[in-house]
Protein backbone atom coordinates (compact mmCIF):
# COMPACT_ATOMS: atom_id res chain seq x y z
CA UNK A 1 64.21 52.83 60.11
CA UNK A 2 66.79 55.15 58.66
CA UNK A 3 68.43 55.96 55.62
CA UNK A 4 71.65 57.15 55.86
CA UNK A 5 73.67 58.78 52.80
CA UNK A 6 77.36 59.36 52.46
CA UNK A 7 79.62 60.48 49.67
CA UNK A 8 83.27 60.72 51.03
CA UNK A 9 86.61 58.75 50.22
CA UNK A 10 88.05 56.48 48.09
CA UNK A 11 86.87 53.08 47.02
CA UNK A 12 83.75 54.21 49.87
CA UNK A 13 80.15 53.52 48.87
CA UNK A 14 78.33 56.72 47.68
CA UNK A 15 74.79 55.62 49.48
CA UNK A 16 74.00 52.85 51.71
CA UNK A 17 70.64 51.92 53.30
CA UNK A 18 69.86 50.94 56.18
CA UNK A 19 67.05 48.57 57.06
CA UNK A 20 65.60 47.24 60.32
CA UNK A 21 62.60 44.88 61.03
CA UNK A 22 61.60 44.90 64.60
CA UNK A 23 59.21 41.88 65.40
CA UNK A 24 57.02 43.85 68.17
CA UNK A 25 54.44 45.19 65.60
CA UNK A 26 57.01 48.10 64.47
CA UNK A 27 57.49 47.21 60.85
CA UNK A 28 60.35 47.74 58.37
CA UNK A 29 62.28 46.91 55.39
CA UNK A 30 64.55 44.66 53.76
CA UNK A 31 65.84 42.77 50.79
CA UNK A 32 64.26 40.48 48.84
CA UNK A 33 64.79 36.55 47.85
CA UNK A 34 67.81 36.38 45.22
CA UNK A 35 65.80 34.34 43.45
CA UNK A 36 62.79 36.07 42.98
CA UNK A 37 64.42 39.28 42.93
CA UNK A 38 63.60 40.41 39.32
CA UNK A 39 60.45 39.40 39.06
CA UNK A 40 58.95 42.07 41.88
CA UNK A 41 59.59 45.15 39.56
CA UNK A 42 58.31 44.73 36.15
CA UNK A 43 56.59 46.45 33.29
CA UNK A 44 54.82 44.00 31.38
CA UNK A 45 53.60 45.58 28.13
CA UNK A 46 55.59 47.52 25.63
CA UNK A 47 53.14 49.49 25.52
CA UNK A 48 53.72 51.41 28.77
CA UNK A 49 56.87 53.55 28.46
CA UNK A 50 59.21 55.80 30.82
CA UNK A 51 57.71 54.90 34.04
CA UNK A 52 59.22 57.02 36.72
CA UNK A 53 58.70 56.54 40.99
CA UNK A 54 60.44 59.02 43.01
CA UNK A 55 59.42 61.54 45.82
CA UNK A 56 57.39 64.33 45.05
CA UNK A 57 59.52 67.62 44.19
CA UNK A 58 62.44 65.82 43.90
CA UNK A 59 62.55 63.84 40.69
CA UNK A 60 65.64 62.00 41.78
CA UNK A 61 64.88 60.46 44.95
CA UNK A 62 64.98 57.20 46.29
CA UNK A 63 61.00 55.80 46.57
CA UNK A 64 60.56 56.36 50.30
CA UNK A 65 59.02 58.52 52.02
CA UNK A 66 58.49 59.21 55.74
CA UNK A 67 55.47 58.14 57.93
CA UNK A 68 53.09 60.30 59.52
CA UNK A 69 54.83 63.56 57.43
CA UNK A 70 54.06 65.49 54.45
CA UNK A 71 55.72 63.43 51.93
CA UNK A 72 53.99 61.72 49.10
CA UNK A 73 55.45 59.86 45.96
CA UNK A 74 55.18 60.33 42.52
CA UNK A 75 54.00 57.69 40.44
CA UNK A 76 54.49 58.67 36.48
CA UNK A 77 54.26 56.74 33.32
CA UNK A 78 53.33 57.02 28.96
CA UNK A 79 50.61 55.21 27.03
CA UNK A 80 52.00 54.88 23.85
CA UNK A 81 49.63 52.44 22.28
CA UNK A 82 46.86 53.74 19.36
CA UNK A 83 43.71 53.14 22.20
CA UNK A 84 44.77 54.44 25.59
CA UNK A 85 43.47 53.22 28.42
CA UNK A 86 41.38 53.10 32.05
CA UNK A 87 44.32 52.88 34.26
CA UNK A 88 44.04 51.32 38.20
CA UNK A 89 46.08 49.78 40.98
CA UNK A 90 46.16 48.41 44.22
CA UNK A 91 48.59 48.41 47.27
CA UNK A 92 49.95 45.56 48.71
CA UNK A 93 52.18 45.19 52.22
CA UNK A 94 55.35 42.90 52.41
CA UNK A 95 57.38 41.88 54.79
CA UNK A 96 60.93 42.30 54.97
CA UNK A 97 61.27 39.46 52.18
CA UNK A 98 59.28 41.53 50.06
CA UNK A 99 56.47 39.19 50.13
CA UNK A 100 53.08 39.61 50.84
CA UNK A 101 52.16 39.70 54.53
CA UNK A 102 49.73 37.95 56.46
CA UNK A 103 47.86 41.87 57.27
CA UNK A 104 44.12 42.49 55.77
CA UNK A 105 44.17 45.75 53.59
CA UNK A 106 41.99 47.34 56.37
CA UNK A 107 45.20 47.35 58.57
CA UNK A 108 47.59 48.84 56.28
CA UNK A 109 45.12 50.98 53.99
CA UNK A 110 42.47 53.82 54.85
CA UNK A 111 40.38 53.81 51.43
CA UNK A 112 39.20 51.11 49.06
CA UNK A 113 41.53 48.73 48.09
CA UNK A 114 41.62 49.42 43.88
CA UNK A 115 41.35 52.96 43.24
CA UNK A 116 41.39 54.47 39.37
CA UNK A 117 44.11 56.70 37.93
CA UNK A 118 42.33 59.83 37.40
CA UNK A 119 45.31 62.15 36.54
CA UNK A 120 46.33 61.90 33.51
CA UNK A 121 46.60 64.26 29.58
CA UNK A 122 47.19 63.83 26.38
CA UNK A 123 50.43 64.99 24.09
CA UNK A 124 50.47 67.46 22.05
CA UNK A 125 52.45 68.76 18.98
CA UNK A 126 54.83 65.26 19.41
CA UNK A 127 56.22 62.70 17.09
CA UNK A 128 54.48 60.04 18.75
CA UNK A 129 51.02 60.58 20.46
CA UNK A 130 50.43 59.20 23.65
CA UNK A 131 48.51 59.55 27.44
CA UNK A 132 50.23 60.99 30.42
CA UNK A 133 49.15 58.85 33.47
CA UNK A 134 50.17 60.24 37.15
CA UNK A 135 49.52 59.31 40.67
CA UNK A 136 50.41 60.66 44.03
CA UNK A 137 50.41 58.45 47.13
CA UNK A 138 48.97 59.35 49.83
CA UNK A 139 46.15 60.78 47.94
CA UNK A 140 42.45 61.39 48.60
CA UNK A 141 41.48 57.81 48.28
CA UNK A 142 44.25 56.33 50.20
CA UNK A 143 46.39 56.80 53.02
CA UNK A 144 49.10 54.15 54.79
CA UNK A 145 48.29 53.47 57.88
CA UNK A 146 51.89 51.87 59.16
CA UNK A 147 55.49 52.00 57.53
CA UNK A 148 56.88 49.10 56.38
CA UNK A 149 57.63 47.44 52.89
CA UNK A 150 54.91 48.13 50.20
CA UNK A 151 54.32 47.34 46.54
CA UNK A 152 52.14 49.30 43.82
CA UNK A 153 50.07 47.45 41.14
CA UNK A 154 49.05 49.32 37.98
CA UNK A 155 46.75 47.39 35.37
CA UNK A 156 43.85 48.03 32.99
CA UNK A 157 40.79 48.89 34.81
CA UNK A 158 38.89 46.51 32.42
CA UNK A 159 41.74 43.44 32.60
CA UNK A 160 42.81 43.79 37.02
CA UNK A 161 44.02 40.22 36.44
CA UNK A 162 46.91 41.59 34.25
CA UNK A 163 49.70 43.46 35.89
CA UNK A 164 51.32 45.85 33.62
CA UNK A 165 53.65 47.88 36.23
CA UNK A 166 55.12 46.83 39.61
CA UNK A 167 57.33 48.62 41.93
CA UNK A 168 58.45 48.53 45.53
CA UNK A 169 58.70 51.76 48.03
CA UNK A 170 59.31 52.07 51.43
CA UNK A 171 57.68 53.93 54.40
CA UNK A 172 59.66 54.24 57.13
CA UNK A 173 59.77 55.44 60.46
CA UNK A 174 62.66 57.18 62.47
CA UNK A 175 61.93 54.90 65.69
CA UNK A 176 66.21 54.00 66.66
CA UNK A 177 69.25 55.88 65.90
CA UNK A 178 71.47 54.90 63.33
CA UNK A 179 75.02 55.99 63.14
CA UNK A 180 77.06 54.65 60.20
CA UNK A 181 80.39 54.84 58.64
CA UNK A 182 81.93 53.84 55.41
CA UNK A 183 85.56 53.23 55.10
CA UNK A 184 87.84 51.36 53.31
CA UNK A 185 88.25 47.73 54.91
CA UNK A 186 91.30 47.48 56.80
CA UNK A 187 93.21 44.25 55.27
CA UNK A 188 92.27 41.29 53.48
CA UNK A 189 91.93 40.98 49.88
CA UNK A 190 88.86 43.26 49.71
CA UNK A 191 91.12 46.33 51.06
CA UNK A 192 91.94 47.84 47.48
CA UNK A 193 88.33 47.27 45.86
CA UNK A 194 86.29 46.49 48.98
CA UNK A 195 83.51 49.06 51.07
CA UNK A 196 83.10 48.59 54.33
CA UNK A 197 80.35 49.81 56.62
CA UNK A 198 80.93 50.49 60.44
CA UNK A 199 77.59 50.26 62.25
CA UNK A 200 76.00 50.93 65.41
CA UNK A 201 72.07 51.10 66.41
CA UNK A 202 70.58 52.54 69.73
CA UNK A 203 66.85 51.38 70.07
CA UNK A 204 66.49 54.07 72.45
CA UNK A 205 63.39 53.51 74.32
CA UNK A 206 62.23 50.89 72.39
CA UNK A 207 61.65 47.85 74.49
CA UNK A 208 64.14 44.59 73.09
CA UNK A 209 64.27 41.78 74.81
CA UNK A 210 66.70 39.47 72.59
CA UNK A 211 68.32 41.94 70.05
CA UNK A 212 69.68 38.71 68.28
CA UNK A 213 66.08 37.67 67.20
CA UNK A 214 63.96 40.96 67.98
CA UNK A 215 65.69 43.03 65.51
CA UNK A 216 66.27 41.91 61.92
CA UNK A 217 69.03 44.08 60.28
CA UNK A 218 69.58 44.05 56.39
CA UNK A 219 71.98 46.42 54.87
CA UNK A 220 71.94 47.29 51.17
CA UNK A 221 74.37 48.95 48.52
CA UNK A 222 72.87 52.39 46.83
CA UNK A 223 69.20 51.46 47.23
CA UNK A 224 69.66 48.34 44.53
CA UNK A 225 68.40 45.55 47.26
CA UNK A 226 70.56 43.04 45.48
CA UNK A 227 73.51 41.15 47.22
CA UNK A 228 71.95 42.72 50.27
CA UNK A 229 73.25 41.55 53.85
CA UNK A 230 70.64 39.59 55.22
CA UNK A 231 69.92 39.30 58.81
CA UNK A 232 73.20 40.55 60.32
CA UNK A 233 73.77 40.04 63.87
CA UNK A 234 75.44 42.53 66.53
CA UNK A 235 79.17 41.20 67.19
CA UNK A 236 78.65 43.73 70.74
CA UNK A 237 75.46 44.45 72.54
CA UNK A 238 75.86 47.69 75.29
CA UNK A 239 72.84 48.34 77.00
CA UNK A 240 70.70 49.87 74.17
CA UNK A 241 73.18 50.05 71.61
CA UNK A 242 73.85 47.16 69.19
CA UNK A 243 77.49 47.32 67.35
CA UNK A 244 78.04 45.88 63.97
CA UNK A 245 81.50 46.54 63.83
CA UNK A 246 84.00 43.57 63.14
CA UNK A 247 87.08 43.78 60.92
CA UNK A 248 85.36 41.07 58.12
CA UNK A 249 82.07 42.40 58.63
CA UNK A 250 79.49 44.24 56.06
CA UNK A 251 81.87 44.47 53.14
CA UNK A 252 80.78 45.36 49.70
CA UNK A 253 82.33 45.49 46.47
CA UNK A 254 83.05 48.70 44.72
CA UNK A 255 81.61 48.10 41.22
CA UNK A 256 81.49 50.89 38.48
CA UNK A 257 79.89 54.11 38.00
CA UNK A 258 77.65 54.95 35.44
CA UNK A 259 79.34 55.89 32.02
CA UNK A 260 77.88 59.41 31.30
CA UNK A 261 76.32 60.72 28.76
CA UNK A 262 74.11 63.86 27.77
CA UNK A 263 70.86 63.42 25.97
CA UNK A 264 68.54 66.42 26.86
CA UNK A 265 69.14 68.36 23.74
CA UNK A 266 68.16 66.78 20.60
CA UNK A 267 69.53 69.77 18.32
CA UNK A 268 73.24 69.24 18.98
CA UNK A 269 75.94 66.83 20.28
CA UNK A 270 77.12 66.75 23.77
CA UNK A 271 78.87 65.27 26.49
CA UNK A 272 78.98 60.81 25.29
CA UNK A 273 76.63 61.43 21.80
CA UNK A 274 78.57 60.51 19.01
CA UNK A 275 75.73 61.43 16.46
CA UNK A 276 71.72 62.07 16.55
CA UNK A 277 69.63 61.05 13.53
CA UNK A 278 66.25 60.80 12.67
CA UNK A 279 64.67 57.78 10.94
CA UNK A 280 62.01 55.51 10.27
CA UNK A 281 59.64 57.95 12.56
CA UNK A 282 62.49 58.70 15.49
CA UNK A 283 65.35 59.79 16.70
CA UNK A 284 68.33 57.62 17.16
CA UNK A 285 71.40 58.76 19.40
CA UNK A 286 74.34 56.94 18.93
CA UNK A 287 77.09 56.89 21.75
CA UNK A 288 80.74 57.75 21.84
CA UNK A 289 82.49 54.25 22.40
CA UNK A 290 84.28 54.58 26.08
CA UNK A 291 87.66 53.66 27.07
CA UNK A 292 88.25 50.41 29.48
CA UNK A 293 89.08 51.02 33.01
CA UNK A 294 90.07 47.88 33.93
CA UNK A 295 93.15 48.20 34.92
CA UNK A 296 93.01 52.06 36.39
CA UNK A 297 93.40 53.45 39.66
CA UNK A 298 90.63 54.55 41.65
CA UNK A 299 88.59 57.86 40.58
CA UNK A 300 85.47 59.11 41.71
CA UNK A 301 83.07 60.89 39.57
CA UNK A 302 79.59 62.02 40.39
CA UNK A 303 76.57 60.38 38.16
CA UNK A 304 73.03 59.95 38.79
CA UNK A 305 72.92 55.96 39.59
CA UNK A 306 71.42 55.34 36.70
CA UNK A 307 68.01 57.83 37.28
CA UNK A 308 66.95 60.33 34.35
CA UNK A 309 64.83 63.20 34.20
CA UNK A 310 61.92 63.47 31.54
CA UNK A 311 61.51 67.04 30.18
CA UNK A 312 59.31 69.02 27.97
CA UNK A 313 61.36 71.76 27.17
């Protein structure tokens, strides 16, 4: 598998991943079932606040990580409840669905299959008190055996049959080459709003003998793995490369960036804070009402999808 990012032109899509499943024991990603989509990631208690999953050093990463490398993931997330608590979790592979597979943990895992979270500190000099948990995968009591799809279960130590965080991440391997362009689609009523992806896969050595059935492709919008395209199919096969190309072919829509705002100083106003209070205990920011863009042209402006960075300063 590969991940491919690209940021140029107009109406193109600012990151796209790419997914591949082979079915010869080389495993993979994809997207899950629409309609259990929401229920994979979840925190369950309201207790459990600013949970964060990313790649260690780099706070705004995409969870995944490389097999067989240095990389590990970060894991981070607040206790804000009067009695913290024992903290544990458990790993569990999926297949390109996202659901479980059919592998014993002994195949996928080198350790013990729940494992306590034994990095964590308390806050000091805060408004609120609360317990810093943290968690680094691989770590000294586990480490992945193959790539593939992979979810994280954090719960009580005392209560394991209560889930109160869940979240996916991917380990991948660079086994094919990927080569894939983003453009604006050429006609058709999805030219002015549509993003198109042009893309071609050589398996290289890799042994396929029906490319149709062997390899399952999914390709997904800025890491979201909603409204994914499931199971695409080569339009041309040429030797050991398999082209996705075709003029109606792998089309998403543009959708909207992130409205902006600045929050990391609580002394002053900035960029999107109308006003910044405190009340009842905390602080309340209240936001500059934006402008519709309904009806304007294109424009591109960089934002972080979304992600936020937690600091103490």
């Amino acid at each position: 598998m590969l991940h491919k990012k690209n940021n140029k032109g107009a109406a193109f899509i600012s990151l796209v991943l790419i997914l591949c499943y082979f079915t010869n024991n080389i495993y993979g990603a994809g997207n899950v079932q629409d309609k259990i989509e929401n229920k994979i990631e979840f925190v369950s208690t309201s207790d459990i606040k600013s949970v964060k999953f990313h790649k260690l050093g780099w706070e705004l990463s995409e969870v995944v990580m490389e097999h067989n490398t240095n990389e590990k993931l970060v894991i981070s997330f607040d206790d804000v409840s009067e009695s913290p608590k024992s903290y544990s979790y458990t790993i569990e592979h999926c297949d390109s669905e996202w659901i479980p597979s059919s592998l014993f943990y002994n195949d996928y895992i080198d350790g013990f299959e729940i494992n306590e979270i034994r990095d964590y500190s308390y806050s000091s000099g805060t408004i609120f008190d609360y317990m810093h948990c943290r968690l680094e995968i691989p770590n000294d009591d586990i480490k992945l055996k193959i790539s593939g799809n992979y979810i994280i279960k954090i719960f009580n130590t005392y209560e394991p049959e209560k889930i109160l965080i869940q979240r996916k991440f991917i380990v991948y391997e660079t086994l094919v080459k990927i080569d894939a362009n983003i453009r604006q689609p050429s006609a058709g009523i999805d030219r002015q709003s549509g993003q198109q992806v042009d893309l071609k896969i050589n398996t290289g050595n890799i042994r396929v003998n029906d490319p149709f059935s062997d390899i399952k492709t999914v390709v997904c919008q800025n890491y979201l793995f909603q409204g994914c395209k499931k199971n695409v199919k080569p339009t041309y096969v040429r030797g050991n490369e398999l082209d996705y190309s075709h003029p109606n072919a792998l089309i998403f829509d543009g959708g909207n960036e992130f409205r902006i705002f600045d929050l990391k100083n609580i002394r002053y106003v900035s960029q999107g804070i109308k006003s910044i209070d405190f009340h009842s205990g905390v602080f309340h920011a209240q936001l500059t009402p934006d402008k519709s863009r309904r009806r304007q042209g294109y424009t591109s402006q960089s934002d972080l999808d979304g992600k936020f960075v937690v600091s103490l300063e």
